[in-house]
C-alpha atoms as a PDB file:
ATOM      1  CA  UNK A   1     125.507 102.052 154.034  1.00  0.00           C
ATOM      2  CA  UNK A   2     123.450 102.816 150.562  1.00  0.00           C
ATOM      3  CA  UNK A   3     121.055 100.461 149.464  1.00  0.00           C
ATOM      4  CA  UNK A   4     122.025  99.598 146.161  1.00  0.00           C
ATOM      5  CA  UNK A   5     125.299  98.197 148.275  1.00  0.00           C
ATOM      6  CA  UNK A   6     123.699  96.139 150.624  1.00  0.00           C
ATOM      7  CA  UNK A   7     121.338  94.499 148.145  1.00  0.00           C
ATOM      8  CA  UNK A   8     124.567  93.632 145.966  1.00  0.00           C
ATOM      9  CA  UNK A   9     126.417  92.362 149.408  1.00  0.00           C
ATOM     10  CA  UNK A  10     122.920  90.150 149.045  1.00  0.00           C
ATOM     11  CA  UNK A  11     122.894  88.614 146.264  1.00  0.00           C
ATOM     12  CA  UNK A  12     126.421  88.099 146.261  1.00  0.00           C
ATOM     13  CA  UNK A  13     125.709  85.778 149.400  1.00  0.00           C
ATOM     14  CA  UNK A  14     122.870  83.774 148.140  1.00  0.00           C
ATOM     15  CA  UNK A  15     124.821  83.211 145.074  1.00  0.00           C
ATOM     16  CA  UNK A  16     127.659  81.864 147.072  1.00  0.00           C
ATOM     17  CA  UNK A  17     124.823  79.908 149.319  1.00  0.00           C
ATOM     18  CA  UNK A  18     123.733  78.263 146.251  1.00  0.00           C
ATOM     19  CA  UNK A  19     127.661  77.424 144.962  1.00  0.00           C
ATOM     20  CA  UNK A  20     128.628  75.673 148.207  1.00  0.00           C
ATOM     21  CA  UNK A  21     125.061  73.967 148.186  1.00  0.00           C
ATOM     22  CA  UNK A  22     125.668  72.947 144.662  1.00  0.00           C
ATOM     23  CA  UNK A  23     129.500  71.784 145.277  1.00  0.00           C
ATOM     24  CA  UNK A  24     128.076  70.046 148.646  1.00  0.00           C
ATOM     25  CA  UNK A  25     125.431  68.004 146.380  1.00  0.00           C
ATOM     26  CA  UNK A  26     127.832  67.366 143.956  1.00  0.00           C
ATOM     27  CA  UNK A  27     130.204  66.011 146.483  1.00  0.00           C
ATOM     28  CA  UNK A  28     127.979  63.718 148.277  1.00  0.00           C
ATOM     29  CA  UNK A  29     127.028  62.051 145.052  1.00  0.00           C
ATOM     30  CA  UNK A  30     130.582  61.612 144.299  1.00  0.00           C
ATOM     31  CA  UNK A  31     130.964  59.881 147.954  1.00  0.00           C
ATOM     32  CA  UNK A  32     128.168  57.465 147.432  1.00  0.00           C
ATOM     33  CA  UNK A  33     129.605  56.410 144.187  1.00  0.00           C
ATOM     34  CA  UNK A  34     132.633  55.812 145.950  1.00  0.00           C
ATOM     35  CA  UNK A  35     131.222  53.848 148.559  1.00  0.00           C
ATOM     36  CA  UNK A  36     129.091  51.788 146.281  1.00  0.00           C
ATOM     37  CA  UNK A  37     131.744  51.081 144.030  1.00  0.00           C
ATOM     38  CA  UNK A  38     134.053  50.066 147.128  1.00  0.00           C
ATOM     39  CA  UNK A  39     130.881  47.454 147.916  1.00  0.00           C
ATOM     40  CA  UNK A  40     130.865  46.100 144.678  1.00  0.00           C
ATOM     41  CA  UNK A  41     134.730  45.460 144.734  1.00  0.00           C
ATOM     42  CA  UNK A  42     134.553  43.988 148.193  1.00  0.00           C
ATOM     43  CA  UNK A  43     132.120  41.539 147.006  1.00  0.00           C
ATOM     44  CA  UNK A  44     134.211  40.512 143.790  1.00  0.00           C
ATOM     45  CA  UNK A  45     137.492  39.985 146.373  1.00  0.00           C
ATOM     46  CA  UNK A  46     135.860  37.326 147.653  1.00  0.00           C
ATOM     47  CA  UNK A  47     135.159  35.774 144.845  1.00  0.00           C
ATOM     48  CA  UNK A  48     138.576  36.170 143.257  1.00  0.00           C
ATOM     49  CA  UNK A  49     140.867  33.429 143.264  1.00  0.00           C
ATOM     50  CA  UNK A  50     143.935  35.072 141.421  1.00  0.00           C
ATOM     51  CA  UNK A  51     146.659  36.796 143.415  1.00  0.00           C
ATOM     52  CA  UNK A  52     147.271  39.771 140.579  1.00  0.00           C
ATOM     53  CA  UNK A  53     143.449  40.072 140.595  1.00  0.00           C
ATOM     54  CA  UNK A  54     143.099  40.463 144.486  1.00  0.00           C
ATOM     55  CA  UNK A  55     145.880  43.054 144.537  1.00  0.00           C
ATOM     56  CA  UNK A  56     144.283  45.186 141.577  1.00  0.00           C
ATOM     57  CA  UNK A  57     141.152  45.241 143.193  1.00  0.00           C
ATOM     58  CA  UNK A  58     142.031  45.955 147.045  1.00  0.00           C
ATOM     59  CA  UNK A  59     144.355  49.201 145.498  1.00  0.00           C
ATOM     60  CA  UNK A  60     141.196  50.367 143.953  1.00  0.00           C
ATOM     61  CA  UNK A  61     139.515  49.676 147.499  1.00  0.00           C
ATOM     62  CA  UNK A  62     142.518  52.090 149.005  1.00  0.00           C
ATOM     63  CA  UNK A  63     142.517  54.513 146.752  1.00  0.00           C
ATOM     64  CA  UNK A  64     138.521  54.955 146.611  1.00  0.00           C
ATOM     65  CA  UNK A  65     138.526  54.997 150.064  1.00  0.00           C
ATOM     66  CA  UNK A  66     140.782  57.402 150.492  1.00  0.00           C
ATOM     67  CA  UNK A  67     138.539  59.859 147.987  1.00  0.00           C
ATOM     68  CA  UNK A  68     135.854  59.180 150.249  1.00  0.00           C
ATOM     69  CA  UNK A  69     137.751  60.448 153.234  1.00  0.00           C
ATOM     70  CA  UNK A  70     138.658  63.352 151.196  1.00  0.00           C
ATOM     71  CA  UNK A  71     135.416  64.182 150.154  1.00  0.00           C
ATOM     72  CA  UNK A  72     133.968  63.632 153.945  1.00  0.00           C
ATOM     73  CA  UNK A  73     136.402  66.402 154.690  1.00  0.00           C
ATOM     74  CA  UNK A  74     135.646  68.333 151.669  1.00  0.00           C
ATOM     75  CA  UNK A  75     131.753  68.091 153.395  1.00  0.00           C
ATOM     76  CA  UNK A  76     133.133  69.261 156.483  1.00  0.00           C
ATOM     77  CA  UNK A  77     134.946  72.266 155.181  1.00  0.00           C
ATOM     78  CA  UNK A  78     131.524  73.081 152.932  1.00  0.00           C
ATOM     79  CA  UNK A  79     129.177  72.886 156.082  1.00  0.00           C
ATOM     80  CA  UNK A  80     131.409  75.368 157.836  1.00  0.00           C
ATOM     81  CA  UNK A  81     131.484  77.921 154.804  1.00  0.00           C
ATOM     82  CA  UNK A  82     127.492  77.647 154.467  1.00  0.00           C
ATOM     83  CA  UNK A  83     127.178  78.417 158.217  1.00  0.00           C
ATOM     84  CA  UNK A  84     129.058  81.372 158.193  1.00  0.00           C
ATOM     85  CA  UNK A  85     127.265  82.601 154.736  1.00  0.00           C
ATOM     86  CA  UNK A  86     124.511  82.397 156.409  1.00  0.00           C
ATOM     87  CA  UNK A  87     125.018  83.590 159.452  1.00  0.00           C
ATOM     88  CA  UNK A  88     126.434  86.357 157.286  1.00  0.00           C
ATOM     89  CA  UNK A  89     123.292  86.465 154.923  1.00  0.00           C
ATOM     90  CA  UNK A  90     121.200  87.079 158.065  1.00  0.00           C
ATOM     91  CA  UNK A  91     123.290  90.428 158.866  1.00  0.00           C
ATOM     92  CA  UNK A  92     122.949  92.027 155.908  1.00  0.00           C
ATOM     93  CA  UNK A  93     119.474  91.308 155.566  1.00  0.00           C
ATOM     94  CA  UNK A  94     118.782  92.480 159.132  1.00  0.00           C
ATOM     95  CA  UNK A  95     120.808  95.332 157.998  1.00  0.00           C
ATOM     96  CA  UNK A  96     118.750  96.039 155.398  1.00  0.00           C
ATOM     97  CA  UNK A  97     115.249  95.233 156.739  1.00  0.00           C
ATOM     98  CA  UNK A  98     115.010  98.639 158.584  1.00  0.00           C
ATOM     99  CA  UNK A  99     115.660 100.126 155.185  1.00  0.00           C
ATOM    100  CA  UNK A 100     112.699  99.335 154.072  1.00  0.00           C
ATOM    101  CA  UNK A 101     113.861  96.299 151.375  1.00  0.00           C
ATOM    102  CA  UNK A 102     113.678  93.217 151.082  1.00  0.00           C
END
């Protein structure tokens, strides 16, 4: 395999690498807004006293919990692809280290 291909096979890894890593940041920030928003409307159901109120508020409970589930498995899914980029990563650049580059 020529060099020139390998390196690209390379940096066409770590730039993937640094997408998931960047969608998997992304994501958990999402998630913790989620969460912490489903706090803060947990609290106010307690303190709500009208029926229309309650129901508004525990649908937004669903639904954000429901984005965090999505997002958990979104994580998931992520950590999977990063393994195998990686494990794929190491490969090439074993393939390439008796090449001489680096």
């Amino acid at each position: 395999m020529s060099i020139s291909f390998t390196s690209s096979i390379i940096s066409r890894l770590k730039r993937e690498i640094a997408d998931i890593q960047k969608q998997s940041t992304n994501d958990k920030i999402k998630r913790e807004k989620a969460l912490s928003k489903i706090k803060q409307l947990q609290k106010n159901v307690k303190m709500s006293s009208s029926p229309t109120d309650l129901s508004s508020k525990m649908t937004q409970i669903a639904k954000l919990t429901e984005k965090a589930a999505q997002i958990e498995a979104s994580q998931t899914a992520l950590a999977k692809q990063l393994a195998a980029k990686n494990a794929e990563l190491r490969q090439q650049l074993a393939k390439d280290a008796p090449l001489g580059n680096k």
